[in-house]
C-alpha atoms as a PDB file:
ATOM      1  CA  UNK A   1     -27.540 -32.833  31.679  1.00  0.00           C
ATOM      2  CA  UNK A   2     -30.206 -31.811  28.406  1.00  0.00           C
ATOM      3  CA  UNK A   3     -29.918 -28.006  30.377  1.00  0.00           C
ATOM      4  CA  UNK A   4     -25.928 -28.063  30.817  1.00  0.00           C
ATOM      5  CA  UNK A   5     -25.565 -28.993  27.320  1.00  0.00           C
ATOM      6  CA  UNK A   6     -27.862 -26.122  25.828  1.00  0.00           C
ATOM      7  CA  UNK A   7     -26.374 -23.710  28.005  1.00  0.00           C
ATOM      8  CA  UNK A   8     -22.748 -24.997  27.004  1.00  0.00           C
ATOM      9  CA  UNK A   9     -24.048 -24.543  23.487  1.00  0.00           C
ATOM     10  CA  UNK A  10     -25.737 -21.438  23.701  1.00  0.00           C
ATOM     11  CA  UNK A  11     -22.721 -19.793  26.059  1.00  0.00           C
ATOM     12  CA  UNK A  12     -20.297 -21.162  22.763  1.00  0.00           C
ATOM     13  CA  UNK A  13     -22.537 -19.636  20.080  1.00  0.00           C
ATOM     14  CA  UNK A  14     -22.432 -16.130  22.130  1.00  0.00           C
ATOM     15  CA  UNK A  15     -18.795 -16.313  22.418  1.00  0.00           C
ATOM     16  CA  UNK A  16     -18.712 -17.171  18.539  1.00  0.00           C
ATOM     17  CA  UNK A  17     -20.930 -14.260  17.735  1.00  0.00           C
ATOM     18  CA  UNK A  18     -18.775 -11.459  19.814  1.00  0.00           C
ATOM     19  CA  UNK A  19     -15.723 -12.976  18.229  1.00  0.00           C
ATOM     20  CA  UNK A  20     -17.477 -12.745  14.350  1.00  0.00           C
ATOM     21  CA  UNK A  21     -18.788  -8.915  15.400  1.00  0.00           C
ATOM     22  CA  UNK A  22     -15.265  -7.933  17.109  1.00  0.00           C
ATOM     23  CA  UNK A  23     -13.294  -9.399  13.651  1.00  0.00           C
ATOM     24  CA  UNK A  24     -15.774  -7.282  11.064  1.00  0.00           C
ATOM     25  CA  UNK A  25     -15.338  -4.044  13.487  1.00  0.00           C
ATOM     26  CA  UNK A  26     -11.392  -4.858  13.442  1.00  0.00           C
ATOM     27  CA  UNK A  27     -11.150  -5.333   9.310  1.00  0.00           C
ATOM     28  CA  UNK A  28     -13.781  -2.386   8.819  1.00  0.00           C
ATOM     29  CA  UNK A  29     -10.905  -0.358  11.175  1.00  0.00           C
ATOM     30  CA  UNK A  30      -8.354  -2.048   9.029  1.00  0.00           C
ATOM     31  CA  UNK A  31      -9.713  -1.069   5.618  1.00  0.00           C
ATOM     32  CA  UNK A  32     -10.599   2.363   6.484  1.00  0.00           C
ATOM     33  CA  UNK A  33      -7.388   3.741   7.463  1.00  0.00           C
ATOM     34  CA  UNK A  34      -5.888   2.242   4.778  1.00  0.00           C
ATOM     35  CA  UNK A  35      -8.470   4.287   2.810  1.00  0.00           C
ATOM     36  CA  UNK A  36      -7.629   7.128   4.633  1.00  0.00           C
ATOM     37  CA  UNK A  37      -3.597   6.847   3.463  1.00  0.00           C
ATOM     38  CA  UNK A  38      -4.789   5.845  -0.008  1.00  0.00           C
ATOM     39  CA  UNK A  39      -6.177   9.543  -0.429  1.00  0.00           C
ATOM     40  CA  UNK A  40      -3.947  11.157   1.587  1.00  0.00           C
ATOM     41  CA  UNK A  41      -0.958   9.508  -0.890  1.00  0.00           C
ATOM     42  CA  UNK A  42      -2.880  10.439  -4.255  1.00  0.00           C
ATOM     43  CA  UNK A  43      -4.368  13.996  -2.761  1.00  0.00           C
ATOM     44  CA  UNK A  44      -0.569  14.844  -2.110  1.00  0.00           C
ATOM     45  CA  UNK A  45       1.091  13.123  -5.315  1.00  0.00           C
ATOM     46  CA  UNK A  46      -2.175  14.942  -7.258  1.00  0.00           C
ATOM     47  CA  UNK A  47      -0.957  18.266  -5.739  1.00  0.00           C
ATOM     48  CA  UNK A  48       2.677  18.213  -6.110  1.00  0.00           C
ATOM     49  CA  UNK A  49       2.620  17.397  -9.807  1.00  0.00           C
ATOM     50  CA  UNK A  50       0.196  20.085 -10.522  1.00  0.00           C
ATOM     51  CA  UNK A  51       2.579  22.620  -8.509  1.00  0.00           C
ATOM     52  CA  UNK A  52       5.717  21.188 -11.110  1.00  0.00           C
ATOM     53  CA  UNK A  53       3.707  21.364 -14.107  1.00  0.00           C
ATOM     54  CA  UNK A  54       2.758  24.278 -15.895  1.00  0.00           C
ATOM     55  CA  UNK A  55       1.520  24.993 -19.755  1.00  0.00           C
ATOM     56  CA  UNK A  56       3.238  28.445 -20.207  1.00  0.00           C
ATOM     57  CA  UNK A  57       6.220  28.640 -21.638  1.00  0.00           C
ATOM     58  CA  UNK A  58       7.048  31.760 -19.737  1.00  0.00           C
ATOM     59  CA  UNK A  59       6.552  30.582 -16.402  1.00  0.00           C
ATOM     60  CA  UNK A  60       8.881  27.376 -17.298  1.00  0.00           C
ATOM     61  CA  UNK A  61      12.269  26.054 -16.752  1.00  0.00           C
ATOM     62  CA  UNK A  62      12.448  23.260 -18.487  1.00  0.00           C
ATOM     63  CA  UNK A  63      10.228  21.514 -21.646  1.00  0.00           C
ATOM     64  CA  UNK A  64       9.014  17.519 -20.343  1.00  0.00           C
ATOM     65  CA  UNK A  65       6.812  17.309 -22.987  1.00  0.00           C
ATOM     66  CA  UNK A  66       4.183  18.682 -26.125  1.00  0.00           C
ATOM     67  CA  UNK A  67       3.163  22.269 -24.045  1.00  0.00           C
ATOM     68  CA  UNK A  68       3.890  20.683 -21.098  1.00  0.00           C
ATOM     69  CA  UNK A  69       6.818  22.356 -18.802  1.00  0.00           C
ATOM     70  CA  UNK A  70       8.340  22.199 -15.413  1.00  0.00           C
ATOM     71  CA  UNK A  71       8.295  25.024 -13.173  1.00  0.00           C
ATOM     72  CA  UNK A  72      11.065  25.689 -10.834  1.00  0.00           C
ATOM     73  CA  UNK A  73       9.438  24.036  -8.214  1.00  0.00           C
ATOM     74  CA  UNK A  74       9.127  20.693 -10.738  1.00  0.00           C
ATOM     75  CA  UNK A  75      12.482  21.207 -11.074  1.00  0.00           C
ATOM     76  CA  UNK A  76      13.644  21.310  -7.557  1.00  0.00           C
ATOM     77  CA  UNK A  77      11.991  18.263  -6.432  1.00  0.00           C
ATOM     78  CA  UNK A  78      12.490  16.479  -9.735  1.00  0.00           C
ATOM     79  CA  UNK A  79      15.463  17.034 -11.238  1.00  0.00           C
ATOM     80  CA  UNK A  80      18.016  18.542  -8.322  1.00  0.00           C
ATOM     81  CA  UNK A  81      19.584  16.010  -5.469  1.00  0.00           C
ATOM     82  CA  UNK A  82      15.996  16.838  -2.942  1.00  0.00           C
ATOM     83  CA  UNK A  83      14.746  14.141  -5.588  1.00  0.00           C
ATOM     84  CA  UNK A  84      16.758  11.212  -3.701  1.00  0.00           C
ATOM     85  CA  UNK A  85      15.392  12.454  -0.524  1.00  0.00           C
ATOM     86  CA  UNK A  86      11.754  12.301  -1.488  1.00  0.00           C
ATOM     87  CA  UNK A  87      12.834   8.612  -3.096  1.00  0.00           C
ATOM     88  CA  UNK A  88      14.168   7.128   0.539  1.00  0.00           C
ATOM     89  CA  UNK A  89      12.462   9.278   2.391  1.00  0.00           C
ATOM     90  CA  UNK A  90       9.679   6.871   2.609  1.00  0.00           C
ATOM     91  CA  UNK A  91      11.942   4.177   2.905  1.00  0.00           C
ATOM     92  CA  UNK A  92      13.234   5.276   6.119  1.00  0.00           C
ATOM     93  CA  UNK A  93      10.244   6.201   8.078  1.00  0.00           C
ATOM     94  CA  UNK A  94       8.601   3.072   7.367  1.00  0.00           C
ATOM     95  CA  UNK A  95      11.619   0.905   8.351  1.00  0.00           C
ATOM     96  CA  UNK A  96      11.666   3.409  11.871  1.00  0.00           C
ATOM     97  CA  UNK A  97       7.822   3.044  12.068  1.00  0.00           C
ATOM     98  CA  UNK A  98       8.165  -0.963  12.249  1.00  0.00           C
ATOM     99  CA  UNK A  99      11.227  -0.855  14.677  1.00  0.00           C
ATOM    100  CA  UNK A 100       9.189   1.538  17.116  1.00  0.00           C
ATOM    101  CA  UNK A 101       5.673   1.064  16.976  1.00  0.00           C
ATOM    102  CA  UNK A 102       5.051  -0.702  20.365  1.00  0.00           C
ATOM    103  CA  UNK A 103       6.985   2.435  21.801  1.00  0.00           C
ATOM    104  CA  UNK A 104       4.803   4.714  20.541  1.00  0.00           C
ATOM    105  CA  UNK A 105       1.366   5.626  21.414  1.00  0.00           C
ATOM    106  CA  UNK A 106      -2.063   4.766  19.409  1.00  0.00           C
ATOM    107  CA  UNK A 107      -2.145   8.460  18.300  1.00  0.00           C
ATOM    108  CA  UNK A 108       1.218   8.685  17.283  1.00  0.00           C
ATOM    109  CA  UNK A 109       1.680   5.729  15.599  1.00  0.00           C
ATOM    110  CA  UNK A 110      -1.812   6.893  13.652  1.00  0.00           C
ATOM    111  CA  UNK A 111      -0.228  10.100  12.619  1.00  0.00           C
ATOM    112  CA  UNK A 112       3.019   8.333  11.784  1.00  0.00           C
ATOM    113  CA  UNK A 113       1.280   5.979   9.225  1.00  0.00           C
ATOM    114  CA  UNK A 114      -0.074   9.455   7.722  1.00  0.00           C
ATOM    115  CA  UNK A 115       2.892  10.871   7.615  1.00  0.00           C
ATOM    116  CA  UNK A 116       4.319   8.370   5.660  1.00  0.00           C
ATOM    117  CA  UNK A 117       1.634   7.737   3.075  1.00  0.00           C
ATOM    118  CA  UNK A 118       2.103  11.735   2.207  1.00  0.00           C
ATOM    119  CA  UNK A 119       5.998  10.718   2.043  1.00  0.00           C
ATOM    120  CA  UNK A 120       4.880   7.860  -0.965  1.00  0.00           C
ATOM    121  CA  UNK A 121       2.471  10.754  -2.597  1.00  0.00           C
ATOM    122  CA  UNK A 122       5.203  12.992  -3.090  1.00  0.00           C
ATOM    123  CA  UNK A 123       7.766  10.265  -3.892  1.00  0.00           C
ATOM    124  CA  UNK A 124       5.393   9.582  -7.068  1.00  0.00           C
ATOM    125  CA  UNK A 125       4.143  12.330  -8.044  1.00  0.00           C
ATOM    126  CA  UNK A 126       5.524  12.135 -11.373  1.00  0.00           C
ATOM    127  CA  UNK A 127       3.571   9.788 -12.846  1.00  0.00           C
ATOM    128  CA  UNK A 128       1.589  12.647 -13.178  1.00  0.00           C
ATOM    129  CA  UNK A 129       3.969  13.942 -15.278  1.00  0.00           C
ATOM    130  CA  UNK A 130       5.197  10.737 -17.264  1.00  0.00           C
ATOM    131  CA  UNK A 131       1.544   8.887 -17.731  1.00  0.00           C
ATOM    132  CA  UNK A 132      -1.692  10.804 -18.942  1.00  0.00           C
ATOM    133  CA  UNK A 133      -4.383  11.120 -16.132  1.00  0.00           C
ATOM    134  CA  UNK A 134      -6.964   8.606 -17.716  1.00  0.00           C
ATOM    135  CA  UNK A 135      -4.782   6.121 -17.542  1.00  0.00           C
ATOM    136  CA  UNK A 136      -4.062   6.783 -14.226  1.00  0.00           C
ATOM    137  CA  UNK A 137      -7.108   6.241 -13.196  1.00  0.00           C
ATOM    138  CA  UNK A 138      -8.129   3.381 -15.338  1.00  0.00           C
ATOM    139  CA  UNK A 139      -5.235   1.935 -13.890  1.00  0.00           C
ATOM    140  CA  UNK A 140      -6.317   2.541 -10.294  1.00  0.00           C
ATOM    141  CA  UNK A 141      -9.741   1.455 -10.932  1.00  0.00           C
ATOM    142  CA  UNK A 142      -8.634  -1.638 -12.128  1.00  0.00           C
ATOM    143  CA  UNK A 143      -5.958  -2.333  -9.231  1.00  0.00           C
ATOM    144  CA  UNK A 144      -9.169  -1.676  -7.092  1.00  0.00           C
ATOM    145  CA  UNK A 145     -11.263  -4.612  -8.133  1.00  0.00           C
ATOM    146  CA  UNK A 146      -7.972  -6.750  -8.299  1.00  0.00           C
ATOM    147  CA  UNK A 147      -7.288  -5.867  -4.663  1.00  0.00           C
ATOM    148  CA  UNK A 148     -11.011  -6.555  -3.659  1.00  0.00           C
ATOM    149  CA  UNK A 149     -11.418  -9.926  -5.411  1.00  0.00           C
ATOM    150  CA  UNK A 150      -8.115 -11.025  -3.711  1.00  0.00           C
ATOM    151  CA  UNK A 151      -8.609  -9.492  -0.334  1.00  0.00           C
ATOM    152  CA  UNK A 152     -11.661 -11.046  -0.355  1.00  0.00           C
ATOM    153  CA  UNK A 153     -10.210 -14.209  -0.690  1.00  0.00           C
ATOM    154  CA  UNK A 154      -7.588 -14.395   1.357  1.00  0.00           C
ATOM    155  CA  UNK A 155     -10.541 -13.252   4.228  1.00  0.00           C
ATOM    156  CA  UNK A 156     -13.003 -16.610   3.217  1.00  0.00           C
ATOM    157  CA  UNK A 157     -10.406 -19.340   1.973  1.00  0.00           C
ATOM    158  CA  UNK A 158      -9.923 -22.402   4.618  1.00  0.00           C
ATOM    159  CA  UNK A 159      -6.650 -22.909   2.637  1.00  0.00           C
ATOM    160  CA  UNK A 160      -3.716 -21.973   4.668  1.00  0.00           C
ATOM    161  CA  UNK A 161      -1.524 -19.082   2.764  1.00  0.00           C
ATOM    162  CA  UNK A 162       1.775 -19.110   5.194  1.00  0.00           C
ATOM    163  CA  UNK A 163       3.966 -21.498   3.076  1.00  0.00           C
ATOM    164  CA  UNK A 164       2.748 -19.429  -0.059  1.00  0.00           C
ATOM    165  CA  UNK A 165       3.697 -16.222   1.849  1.00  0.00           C
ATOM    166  CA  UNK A 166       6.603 -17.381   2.630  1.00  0.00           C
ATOM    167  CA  UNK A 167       7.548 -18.087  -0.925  1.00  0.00           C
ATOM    168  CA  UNK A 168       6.466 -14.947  -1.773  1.00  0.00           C
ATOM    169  CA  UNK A 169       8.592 -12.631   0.650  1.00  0.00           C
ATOM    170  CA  UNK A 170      11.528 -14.441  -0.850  1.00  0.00           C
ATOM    171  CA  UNK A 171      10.639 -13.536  -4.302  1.00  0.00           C
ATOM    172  CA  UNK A 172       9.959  -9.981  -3.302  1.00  0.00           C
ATOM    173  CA  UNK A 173      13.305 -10.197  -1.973  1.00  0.00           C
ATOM    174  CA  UNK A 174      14.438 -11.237  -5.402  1.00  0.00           C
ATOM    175  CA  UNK A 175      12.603  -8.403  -6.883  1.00  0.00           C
ATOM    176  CA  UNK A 176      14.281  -5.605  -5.296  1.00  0.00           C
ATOM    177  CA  UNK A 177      17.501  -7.187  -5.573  1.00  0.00           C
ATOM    178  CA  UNK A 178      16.523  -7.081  -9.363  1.00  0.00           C
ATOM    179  CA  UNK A 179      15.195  -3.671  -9.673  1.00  0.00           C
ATOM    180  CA  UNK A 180      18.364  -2.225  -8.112  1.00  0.00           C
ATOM    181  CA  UNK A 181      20.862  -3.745 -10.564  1.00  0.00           C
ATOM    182  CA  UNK A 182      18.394  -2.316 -12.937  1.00  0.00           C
ATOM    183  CA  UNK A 183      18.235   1.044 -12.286  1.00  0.00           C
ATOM    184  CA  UNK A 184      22.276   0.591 -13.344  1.00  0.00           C
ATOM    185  CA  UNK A 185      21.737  -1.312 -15.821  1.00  0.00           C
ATOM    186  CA  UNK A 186      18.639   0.489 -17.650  1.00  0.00           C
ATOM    187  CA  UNK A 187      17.049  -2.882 -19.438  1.00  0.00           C
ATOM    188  CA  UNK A 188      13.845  -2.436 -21.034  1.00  0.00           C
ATOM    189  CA  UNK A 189      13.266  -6.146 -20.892  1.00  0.00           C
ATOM    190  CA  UNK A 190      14.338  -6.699 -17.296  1.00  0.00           C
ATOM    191  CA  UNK A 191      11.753  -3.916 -16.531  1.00  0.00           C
ATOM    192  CA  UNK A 192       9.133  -5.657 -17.987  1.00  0.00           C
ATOM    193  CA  UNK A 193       9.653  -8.693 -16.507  1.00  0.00           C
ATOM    194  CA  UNK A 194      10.070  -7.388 -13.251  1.00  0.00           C
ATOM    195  CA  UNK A 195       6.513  -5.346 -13.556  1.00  0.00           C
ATOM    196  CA  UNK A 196       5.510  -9.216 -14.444  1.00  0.00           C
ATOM    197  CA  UNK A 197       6.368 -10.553 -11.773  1.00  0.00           C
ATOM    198  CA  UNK A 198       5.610  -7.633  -9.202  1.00  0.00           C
ATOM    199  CA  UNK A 199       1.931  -8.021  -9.998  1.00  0.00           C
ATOM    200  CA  UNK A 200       2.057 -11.330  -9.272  1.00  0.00           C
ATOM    201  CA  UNK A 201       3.944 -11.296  -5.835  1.00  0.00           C
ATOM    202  CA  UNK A 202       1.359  -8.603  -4.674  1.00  0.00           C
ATOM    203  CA  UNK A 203      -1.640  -9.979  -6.173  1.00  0.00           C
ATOM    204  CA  UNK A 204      -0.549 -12.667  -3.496  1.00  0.00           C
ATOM    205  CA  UNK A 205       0.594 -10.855  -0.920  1.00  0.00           C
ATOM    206  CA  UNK A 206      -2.901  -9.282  -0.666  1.00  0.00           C
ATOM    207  CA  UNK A 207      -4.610 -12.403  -0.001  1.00  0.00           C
ATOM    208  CA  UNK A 208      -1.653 -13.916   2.244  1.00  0.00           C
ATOM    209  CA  UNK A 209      -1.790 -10.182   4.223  1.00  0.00           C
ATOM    210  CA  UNK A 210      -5.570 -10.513   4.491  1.00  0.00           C
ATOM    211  CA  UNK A 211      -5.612 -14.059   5.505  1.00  0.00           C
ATOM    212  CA  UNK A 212      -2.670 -13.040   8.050  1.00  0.00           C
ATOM    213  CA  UNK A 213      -4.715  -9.900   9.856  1.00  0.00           C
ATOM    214  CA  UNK A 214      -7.378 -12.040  10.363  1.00  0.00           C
ATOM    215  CA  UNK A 215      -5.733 -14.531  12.219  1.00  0.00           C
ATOM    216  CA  UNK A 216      -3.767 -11.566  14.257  1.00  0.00           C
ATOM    217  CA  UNK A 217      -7.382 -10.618  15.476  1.00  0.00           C
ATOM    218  CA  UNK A 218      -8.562 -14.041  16.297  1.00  0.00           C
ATOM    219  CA  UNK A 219      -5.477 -14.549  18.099  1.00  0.00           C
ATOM    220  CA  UNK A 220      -5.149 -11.458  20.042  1.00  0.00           C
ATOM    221  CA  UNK A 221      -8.984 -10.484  20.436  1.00  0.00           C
ATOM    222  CA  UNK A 222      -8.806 -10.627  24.409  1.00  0.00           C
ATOM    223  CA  UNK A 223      -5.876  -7.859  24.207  1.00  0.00           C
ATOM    224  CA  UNK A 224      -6.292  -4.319  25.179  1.00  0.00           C
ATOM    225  CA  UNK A 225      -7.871  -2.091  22.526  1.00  0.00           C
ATOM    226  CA  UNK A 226      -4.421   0.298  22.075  1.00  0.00           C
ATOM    227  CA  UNK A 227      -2.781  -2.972  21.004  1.00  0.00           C
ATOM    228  CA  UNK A 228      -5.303  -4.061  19.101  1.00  0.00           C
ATOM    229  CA  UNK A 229      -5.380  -0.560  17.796  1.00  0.00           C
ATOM    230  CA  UNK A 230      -1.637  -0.882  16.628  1.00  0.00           C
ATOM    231  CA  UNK A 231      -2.095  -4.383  15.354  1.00  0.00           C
ATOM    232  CA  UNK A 232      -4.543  -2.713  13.037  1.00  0.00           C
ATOM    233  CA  UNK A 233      -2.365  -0.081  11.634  1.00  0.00           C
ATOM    234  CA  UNK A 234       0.470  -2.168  11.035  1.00  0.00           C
ATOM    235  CA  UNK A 235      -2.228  -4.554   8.946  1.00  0.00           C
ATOM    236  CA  UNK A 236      -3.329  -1.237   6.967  1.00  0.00           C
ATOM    237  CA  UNK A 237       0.146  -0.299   6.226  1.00  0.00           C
ATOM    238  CA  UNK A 238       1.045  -4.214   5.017  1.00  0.00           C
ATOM    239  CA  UNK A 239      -2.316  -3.697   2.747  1.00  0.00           C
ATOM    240  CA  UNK A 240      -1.673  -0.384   1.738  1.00  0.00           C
ATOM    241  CA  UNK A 241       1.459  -1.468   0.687  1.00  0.00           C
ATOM    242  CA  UNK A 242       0.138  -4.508  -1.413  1.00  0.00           C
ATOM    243  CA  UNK A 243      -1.826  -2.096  -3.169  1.00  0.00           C
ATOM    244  CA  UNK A 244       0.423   1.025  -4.116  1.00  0.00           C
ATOM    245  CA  UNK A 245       2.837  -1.909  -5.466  1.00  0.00           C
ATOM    246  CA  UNK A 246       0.321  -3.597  -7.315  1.00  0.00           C
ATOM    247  CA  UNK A 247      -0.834   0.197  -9.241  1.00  0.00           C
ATOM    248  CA  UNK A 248       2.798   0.907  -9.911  1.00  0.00           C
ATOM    249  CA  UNK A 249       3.864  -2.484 -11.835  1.00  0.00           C
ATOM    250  CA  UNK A 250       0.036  -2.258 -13.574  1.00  0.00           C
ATOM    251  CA  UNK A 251       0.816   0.951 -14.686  1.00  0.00           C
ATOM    252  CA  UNK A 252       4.337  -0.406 -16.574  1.00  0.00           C
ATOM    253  CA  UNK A 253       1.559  -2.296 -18.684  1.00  0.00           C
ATOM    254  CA  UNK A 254      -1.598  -0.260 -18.632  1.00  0.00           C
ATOM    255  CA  UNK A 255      -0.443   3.166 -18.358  1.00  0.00           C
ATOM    256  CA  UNK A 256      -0.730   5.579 -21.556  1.00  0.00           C
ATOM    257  CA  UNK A 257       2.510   7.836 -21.443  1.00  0.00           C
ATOM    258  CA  UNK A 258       2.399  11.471 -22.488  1.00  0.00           C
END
């Protein structure tokens, strides 16, 4: 009976030990493609804004600020109607991505989610244009340690997030509902508070997300590796997400404008 129970025990503590190795492979996987869209979104925005941006007067089309001019590239993309197509743009092809994921392959869906993070990098691109590039990246820095303090969290807590998710998703709801009646209505003060409360649904949607992948994996860790695979990109894109939305309302507060 002593032998059955340390086998039992040791047979458990194996089984324990895959599962712990296969969930650090699976967030590693997680966190590095969302990396990999993180740079692909701020290579491309980087890009763009230096192709619509020039210093020489000659070479311009239209004055955006002290020696600073659009091109007539900058002005196609920012300032004629190709502008609302690289604003939904995005929009779309993450909203087809969800809807037909399990129909597409590993591969595809991979190149899909790259797709569409070079879709967000050209959509904003102009904060290089409106904010100065220190602050940018002060900005980002500090977005970084935000999202790794609350990742983190969400990862270790034995608190259960889904009720506080589910609060949250409504509020986001709330938010865009707000941020469209604002783009008619053009209040400074609705703006702010809506960059005050956008930090604060995302700040919580990172550890909710987190918390959530984690329990996909421990869930679905006898699946096949191609759904496992997809489960992974769709956590990347809910993180990536967190994160991109986090920058933009920190930059309302921390960004320098030119």
């Amino acid at each position: 009976m002593a032998e059955f129970d340390t086998l039992h025990r040791t047979q458990a503590g194996a089984r324990s030990a895959a599962i712990d190795e296969g969930l650090r492979a699976y967030m590693n996987k997680v966190y590095g493609l969302m990396s990999v869209a993180m740079l692909i979104t701020g290579a491309v925005a980087w890009v763009l804004a230096n192709m619509a941006m020039t210093t020489d007067a000659a070479q311009a089309v239209a004055q955006i600020g002290t020696d600073k001019y659009l091109t007539q590239f900058g002005a196609l993309i920012y300032t004629s109607p190709l502008k609302w197509v690289l604003m939904f743009a995005p929009l779309l092809v993450v909203f087809a991505f969800g809807a037909m994921i399990n129909r597409l392959s590993l591969q595809a869906a991979q190149g899909v989610f790259w797709l569409y993070s070079a879709l967000v990098g050209a959509s904003i691109s102009s904060i290089f244009l409106v904010f100065t590039g220190t602050s940018i990246a002060q900005t980002f820095l500090v977005t970084a340690i935000a999202f790794a303090a609350l990742s983190l969290y969400g990862y270790t807590t034995k608190r259960d997030l889904t009720g506080m998710g589910s609060f949250l998703i409504m509020g986001l709801v709330g938010l865009i509902v707000a941020s469209l009646v604002n783009i008619f209505l053009a209040s400074s003060a609705l703006q702010f508070a809506i960059s005050v409360i956008g930090v604060l649904i995302f700040a919580g949607l990172t550890a909710y997300d987190t918390q959530k992948i984690k329990l996909v994996y421990l869930q679905l860790a006898n699946s096949d590796q191609e759904f496992l695979g997809k489960a992974a990109i769709m956590g990347a894109l809910n993180l990536y997400l967190d994160f991109l939305n986090m920058f933009m309302f920190l930059l309302h507060f921390l960004g320098n404008r030119e």
